[in-house]
N, C-alpha and C. Protein backbone atom coordinates (compact mmCIF):
# COMPACT_ATOMS: atom_id res chain seq x y z
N UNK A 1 67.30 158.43 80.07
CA UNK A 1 67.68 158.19 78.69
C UNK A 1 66.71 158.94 77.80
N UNK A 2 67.40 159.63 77.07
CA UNK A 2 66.27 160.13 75.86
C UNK A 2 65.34 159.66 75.48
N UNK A 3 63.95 160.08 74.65
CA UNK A 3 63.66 159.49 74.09
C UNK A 3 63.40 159.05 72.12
N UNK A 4 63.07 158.27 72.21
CA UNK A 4 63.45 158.05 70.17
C UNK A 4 61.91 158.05 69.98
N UNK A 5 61.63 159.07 68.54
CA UNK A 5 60.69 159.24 68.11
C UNK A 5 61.05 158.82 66.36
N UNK A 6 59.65 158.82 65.66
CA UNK A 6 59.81 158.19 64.34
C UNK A 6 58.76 158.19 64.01
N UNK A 7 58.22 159.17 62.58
CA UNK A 7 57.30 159.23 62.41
C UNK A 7 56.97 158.97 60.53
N UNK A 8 56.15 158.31 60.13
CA UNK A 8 55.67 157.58 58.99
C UNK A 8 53.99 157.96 58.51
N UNK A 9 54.23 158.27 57.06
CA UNK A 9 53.60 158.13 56.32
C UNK A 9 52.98 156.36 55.93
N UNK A 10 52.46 155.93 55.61
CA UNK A 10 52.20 154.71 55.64
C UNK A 10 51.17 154.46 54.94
N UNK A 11 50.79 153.17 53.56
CA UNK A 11 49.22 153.58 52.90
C UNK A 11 48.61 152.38 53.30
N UNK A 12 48.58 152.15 54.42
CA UNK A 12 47.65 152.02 55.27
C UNK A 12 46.50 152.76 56.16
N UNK A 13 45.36 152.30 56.16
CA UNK A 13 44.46 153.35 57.43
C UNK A 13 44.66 152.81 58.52
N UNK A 14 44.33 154.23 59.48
CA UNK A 14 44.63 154.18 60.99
C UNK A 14 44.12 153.28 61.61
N UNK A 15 43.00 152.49 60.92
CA UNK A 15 41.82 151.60 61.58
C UNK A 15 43.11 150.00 61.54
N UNK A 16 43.47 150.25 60.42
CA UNK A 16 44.33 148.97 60.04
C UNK A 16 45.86 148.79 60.58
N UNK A 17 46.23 150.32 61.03
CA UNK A 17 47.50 150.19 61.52
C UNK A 17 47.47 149.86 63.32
N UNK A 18 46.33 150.21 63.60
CA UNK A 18 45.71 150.43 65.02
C UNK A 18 45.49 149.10 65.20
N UNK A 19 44.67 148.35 64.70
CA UNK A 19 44.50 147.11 65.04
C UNK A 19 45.59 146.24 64.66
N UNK A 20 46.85 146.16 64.09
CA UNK A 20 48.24 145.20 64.25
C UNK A 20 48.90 145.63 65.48
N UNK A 21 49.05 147.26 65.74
CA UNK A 21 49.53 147.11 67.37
C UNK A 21 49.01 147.06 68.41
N UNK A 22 47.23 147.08 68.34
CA UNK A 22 46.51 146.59 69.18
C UNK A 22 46.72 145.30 69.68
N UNK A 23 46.77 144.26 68.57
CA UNK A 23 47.01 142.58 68.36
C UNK A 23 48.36 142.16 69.08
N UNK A 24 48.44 142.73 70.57
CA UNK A 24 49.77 142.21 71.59
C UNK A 24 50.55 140.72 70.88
N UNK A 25 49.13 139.79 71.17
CA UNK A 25 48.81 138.08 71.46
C UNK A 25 49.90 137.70 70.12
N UNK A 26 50.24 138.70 68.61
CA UNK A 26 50.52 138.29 67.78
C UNK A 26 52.13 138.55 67.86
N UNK A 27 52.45 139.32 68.21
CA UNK A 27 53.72 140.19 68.13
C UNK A 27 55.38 139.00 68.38
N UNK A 28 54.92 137.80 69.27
CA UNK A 28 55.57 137.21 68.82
C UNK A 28 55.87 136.26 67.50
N UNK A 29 54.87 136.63 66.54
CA UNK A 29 55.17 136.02 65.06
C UNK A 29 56.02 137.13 64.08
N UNK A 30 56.22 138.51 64.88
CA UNK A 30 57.03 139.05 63.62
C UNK A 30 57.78 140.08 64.59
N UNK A 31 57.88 140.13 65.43
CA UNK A 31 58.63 141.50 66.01
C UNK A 31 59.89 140.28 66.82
N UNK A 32 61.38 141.12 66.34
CA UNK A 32 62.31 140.77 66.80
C UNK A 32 62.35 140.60 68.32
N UNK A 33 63.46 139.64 68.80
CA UNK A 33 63.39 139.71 70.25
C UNK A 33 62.36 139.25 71.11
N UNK A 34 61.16 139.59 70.28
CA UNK A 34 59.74 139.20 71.31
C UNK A 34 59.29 137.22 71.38
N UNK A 35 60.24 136.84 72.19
CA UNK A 35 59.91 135.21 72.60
C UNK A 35 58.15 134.63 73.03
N UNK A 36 57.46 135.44 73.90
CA UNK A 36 56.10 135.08 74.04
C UNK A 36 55.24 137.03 74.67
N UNK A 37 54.12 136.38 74.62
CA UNK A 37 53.23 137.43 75.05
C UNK A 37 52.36 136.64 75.78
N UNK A 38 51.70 137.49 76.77
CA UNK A 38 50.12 136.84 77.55
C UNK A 38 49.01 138.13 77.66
N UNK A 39 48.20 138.42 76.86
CA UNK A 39 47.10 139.56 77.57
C UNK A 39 46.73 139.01 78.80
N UNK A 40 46.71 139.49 79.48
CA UNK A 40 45.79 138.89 80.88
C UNK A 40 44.36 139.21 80.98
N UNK A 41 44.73 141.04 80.52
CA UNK A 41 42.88 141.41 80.66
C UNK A 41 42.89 142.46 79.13
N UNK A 42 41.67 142.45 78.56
CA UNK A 42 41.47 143.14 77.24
C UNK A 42 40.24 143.61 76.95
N UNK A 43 39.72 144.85 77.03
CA UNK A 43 38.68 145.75 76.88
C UNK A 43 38.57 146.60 75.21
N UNK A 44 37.75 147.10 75.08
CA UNK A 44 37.42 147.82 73.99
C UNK A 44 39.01 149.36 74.53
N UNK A 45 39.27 149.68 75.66
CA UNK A 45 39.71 150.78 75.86
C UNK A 45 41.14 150.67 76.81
N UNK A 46 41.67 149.42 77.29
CA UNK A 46 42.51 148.77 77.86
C UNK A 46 42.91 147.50 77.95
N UNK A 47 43.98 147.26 77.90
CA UNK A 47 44.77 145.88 78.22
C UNK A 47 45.57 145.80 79.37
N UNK A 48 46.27 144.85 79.83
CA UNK A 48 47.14 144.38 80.59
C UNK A 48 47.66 143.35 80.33
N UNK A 49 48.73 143.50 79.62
CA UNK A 49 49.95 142.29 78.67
C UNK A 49 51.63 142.09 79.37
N UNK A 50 51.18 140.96 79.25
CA UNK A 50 52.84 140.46 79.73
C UNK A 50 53.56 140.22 78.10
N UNK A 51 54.92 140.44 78.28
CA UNK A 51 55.82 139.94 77.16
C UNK A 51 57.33 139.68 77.99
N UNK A 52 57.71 138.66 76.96
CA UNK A 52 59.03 138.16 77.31
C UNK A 52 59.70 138.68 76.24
N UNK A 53 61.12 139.30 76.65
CA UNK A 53 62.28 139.52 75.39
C UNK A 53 63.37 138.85 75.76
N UNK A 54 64.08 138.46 74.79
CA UNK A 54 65.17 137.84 74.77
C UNK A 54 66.25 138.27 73.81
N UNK A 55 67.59 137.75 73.83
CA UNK A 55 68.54 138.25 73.18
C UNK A 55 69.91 136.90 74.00
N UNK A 56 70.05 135.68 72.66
CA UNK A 56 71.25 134.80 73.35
C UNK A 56 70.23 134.19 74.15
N UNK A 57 70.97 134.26 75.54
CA UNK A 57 70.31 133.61 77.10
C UNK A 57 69.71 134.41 78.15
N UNK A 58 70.27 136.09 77.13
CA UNK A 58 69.26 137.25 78.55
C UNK A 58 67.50 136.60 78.45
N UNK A 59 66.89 136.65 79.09
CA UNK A 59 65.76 136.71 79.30
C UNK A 59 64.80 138.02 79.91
N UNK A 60 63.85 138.62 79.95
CA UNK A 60 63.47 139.85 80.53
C UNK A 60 61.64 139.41 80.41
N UNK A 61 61.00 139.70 81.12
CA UNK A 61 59.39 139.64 80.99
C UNK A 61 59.16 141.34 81.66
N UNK A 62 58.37 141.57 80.84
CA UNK A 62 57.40 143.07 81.06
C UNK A 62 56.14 142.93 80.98
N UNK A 63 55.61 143.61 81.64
CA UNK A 63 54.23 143.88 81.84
C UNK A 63 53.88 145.59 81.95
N UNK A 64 52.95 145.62 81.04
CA UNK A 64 52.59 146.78 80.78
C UNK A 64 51.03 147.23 80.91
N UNK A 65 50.26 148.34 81.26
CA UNK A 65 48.78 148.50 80.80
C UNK A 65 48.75 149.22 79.35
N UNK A 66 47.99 148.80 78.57
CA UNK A 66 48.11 149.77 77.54
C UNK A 66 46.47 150.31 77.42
N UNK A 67 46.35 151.63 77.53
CA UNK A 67 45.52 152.44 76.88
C UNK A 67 44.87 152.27 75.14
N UNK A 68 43.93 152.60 75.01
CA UNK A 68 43.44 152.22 73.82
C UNK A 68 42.19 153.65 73.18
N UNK A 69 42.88 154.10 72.13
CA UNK A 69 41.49 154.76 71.69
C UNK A 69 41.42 154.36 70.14
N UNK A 70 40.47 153.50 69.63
CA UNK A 70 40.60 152.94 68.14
C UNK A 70 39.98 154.15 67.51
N UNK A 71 39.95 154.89 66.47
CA UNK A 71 41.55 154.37 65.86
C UNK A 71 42.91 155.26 66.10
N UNK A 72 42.64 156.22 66.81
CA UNK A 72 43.76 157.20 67.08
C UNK A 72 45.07 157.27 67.51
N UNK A 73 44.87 156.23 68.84
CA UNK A 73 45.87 156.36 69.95
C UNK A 73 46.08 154.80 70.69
N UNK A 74 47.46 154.83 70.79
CA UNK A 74 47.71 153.44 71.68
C UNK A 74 48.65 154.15 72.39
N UNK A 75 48.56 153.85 73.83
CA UNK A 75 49.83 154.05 75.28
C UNK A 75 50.18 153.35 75.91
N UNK A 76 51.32 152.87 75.93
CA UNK A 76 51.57 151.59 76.60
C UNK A 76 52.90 152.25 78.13
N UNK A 77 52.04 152.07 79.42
CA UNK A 77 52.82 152.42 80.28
C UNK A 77 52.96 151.33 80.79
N UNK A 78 54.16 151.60 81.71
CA UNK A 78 55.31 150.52 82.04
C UNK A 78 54.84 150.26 83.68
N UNK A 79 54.31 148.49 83.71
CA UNK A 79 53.79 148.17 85.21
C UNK A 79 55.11 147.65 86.18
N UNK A 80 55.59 146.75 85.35
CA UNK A 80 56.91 145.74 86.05
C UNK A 80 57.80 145.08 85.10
N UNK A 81 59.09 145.31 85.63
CA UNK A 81 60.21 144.23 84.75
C UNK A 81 61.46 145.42 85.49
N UNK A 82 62.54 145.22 84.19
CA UNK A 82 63.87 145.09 84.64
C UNK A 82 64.03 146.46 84.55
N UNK A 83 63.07 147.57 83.87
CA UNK A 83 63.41 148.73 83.56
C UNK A 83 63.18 149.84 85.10
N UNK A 84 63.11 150.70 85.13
CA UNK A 84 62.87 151.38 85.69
C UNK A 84 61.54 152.56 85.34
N UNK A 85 61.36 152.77 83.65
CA UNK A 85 60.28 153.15 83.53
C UNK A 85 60.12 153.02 81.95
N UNK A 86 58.87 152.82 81.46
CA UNK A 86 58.73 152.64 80.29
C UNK A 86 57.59 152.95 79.72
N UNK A 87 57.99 154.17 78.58
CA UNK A 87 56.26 154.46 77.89
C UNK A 87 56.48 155.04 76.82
N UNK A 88 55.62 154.36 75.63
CA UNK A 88 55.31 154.48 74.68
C UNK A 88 53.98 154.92 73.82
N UNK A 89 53.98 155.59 72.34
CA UNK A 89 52.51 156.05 71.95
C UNK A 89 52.46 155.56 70.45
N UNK A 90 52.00 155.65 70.58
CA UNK A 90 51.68 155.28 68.87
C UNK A 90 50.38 156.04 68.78
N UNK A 91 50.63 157.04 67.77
CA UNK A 91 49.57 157.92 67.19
C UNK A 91 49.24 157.76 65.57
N UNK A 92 47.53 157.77 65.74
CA UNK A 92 47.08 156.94 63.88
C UNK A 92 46.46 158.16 63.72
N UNK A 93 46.92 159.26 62.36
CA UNK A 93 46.24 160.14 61.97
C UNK A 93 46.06 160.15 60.52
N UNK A 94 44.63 160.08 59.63
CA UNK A 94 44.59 159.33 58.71
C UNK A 94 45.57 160.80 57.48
N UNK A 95 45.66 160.43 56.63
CA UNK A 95 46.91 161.18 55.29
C UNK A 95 46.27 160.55 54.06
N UNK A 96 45.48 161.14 53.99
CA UNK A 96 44.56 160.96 52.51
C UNK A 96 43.76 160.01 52.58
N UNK A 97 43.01 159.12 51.63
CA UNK A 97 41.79 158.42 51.60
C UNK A 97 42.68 156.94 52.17
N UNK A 98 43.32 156.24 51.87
CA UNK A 98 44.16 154.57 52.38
C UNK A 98 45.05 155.11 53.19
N UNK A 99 45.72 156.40 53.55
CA UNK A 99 47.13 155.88 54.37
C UNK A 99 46.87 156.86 55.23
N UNK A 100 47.60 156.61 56.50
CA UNK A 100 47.42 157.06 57.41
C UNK A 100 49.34 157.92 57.47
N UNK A 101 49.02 158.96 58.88
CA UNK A 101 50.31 158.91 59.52
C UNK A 101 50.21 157.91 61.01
N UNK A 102 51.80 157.50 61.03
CA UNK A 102 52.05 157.43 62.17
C UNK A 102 53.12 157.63 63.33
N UNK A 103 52.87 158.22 64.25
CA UNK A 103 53.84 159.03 65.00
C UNK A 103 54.16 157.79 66.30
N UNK A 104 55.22 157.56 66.27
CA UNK A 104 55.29 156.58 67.09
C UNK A 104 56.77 157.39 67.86
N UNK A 105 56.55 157.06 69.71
CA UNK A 105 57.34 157.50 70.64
C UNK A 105 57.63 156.59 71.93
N UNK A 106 58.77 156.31 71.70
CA UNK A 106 59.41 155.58 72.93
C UNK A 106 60.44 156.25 73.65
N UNK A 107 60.27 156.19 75.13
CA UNK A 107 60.78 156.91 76.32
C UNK A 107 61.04 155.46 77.55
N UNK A 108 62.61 155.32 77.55
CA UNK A 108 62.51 154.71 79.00
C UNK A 108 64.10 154.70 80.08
N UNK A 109 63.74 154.14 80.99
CA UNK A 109 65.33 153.93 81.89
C UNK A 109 65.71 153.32 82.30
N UNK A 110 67.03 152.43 82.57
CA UNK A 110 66.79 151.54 83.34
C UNK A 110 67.10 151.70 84.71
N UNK A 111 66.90 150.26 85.06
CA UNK A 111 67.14 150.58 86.59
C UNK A 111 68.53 150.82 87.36
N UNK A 112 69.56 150.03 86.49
CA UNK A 112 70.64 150.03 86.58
C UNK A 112 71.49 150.95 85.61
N UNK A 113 72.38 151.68 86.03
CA UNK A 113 72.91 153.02 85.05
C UNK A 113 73.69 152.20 84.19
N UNK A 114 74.84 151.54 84.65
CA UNK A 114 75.60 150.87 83.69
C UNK A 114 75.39 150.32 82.50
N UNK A 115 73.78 149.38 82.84
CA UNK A 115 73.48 148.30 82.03
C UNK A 115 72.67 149.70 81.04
N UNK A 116 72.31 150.95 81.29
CA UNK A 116 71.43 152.09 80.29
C UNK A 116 72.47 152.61 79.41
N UNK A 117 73.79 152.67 80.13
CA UNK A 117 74.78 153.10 79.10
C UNK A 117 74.98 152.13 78.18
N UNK A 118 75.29 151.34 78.18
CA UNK A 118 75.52 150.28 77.45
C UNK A 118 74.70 149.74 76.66
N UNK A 119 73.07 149.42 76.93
CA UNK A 119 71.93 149.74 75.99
C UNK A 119 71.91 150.66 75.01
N UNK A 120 72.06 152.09 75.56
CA UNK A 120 72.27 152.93 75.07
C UNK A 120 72.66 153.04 73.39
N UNK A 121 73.50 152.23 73.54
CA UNK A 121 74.65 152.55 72.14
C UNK A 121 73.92 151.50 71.26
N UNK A 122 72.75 150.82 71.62
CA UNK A 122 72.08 149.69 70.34
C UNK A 122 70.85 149.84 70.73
N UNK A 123 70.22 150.80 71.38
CA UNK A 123 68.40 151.18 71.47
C UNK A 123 68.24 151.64 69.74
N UNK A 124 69.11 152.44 69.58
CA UNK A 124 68.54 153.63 68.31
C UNK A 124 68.13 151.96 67.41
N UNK A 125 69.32 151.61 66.98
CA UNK A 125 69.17 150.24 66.12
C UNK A 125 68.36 149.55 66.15
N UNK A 126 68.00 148.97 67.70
CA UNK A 126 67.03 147.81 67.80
C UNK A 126 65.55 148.42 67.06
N UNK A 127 65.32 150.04 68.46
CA UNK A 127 63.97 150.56 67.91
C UNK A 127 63.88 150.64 66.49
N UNK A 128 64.61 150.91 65.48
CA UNK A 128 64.33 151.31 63.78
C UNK A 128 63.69 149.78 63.34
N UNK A 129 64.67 148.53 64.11
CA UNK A 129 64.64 147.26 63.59
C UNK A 129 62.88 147.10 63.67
N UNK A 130 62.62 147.45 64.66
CA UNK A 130 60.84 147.16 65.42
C UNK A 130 60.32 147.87 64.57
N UNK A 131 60.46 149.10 63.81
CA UNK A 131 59.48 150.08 63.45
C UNK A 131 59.61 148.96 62.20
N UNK A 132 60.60 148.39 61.65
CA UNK A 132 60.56 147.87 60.41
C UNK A 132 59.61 146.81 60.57
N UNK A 133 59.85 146.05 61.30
CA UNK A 133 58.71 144.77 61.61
C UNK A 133 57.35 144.96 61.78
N UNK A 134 57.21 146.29 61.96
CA UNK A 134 55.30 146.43 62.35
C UNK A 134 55.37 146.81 60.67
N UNK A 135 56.00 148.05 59.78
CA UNK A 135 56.21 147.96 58.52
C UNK A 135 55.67 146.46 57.51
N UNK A 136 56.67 145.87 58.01
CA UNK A 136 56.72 144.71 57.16
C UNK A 136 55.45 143.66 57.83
N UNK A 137 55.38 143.87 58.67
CA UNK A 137 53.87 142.96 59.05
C UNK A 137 52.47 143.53 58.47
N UNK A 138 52.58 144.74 58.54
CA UNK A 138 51.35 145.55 57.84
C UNK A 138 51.54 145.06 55.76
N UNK A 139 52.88 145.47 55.23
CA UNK A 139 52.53 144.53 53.84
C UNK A 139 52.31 143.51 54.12
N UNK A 140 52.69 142.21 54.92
CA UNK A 140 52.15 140.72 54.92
C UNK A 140 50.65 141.10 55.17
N UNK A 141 49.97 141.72 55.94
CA UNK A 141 48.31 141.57 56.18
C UNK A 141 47.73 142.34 55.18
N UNK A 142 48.34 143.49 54.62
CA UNK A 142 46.99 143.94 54.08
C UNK A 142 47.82 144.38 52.34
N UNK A 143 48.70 143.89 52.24
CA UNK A 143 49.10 143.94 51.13
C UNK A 143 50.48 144.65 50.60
N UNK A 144 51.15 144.77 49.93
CA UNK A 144 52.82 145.04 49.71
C UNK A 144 52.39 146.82 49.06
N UNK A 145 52.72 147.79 49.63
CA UNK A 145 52.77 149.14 48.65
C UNK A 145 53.74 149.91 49.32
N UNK A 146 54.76 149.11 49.37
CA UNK A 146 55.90 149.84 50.04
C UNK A 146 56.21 151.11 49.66
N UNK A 147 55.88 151.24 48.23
CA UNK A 147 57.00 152.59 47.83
C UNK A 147 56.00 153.66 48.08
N UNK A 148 54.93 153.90 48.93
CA UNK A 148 54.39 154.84 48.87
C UNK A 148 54.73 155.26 50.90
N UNK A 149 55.32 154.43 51.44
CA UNK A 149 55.65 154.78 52.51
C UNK A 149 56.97 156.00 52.80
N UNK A 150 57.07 156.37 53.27
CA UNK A 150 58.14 158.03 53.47
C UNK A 150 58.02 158.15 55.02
N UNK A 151 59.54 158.40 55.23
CA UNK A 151 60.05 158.61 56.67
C UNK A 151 59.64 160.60 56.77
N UNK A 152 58.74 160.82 57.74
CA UNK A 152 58.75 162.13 58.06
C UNK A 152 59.74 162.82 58.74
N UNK A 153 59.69 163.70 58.32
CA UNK A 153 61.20 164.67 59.29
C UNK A 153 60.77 164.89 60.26
């Protein structure tokens, strides 16, 4: 399956955008779909996080390692669950004195072809829905300046 990229201006800094998707443990208070989380292990430079998604009565748990370089870079590769492979980046590059960019990239497959086609046709949607929620969680923490945010080409 392809992958979906999306990249943002944001007047936030990288230090501040880095540490909400650092913050796994939180993600079930504002990101759609996401029912629970568990870090298991958490370093200055790595994690190892479980999450549960849901949708209705599907249920799904993933486990992932994620890489860590504050404030630049987050990688989250794919350990176990229903997919077949899964990895993501989130890149913090600062864009003037408060806001940063951020380049965010998701790549995955599943294990089953049928159930990827059929994903398929509501990934684009869901992913925009998520980019909105880390969006909108960053005005709840560090303050509302929406209109200075811009979708990069």
């Amino acid at each position: 399956m392809p992958g979906i990229r999306d990249k943002r201006h944001l007047p936030y800094t990288p230090e501040q955008m880095y540490d909400l998707v650092a913050d796994v443990s939180r993600y079930e208070e504002f990101l759609p779909w996401v029912i629970a989380t568990r870090v298991r292990s958490d370093t200055d430079t790595e994690m190892v996080a479980d999450m549960v998604v849901g949708f209705k009565n599907l249920r799904e748990r993933f486990t992932s390692r994620v890489e860590k370089e504050r404030p630049d870079f987050i990688r989250v590769h794919y350990v176990d669950g229903p997919l077949r492979d899964l990895d993501n980046t989130w890149q913090f590059s600062p864009y003037g004195e408060q806001s940063c960019t951020v380049d965010f990239c998701v790549d995955f497959s599943f294990k089953n072809r049928v159930f990827e086609a059929v994903a398929g046709q509501y990934f684009d949607r869901a992913f925009r829905r998520m980019v909105e929620a880390f969006e909108a969680r960053a005005a709840d923490l560090y303050g509302s300046n929406s209109s200075s945010a811009q979708i990069v080409a």
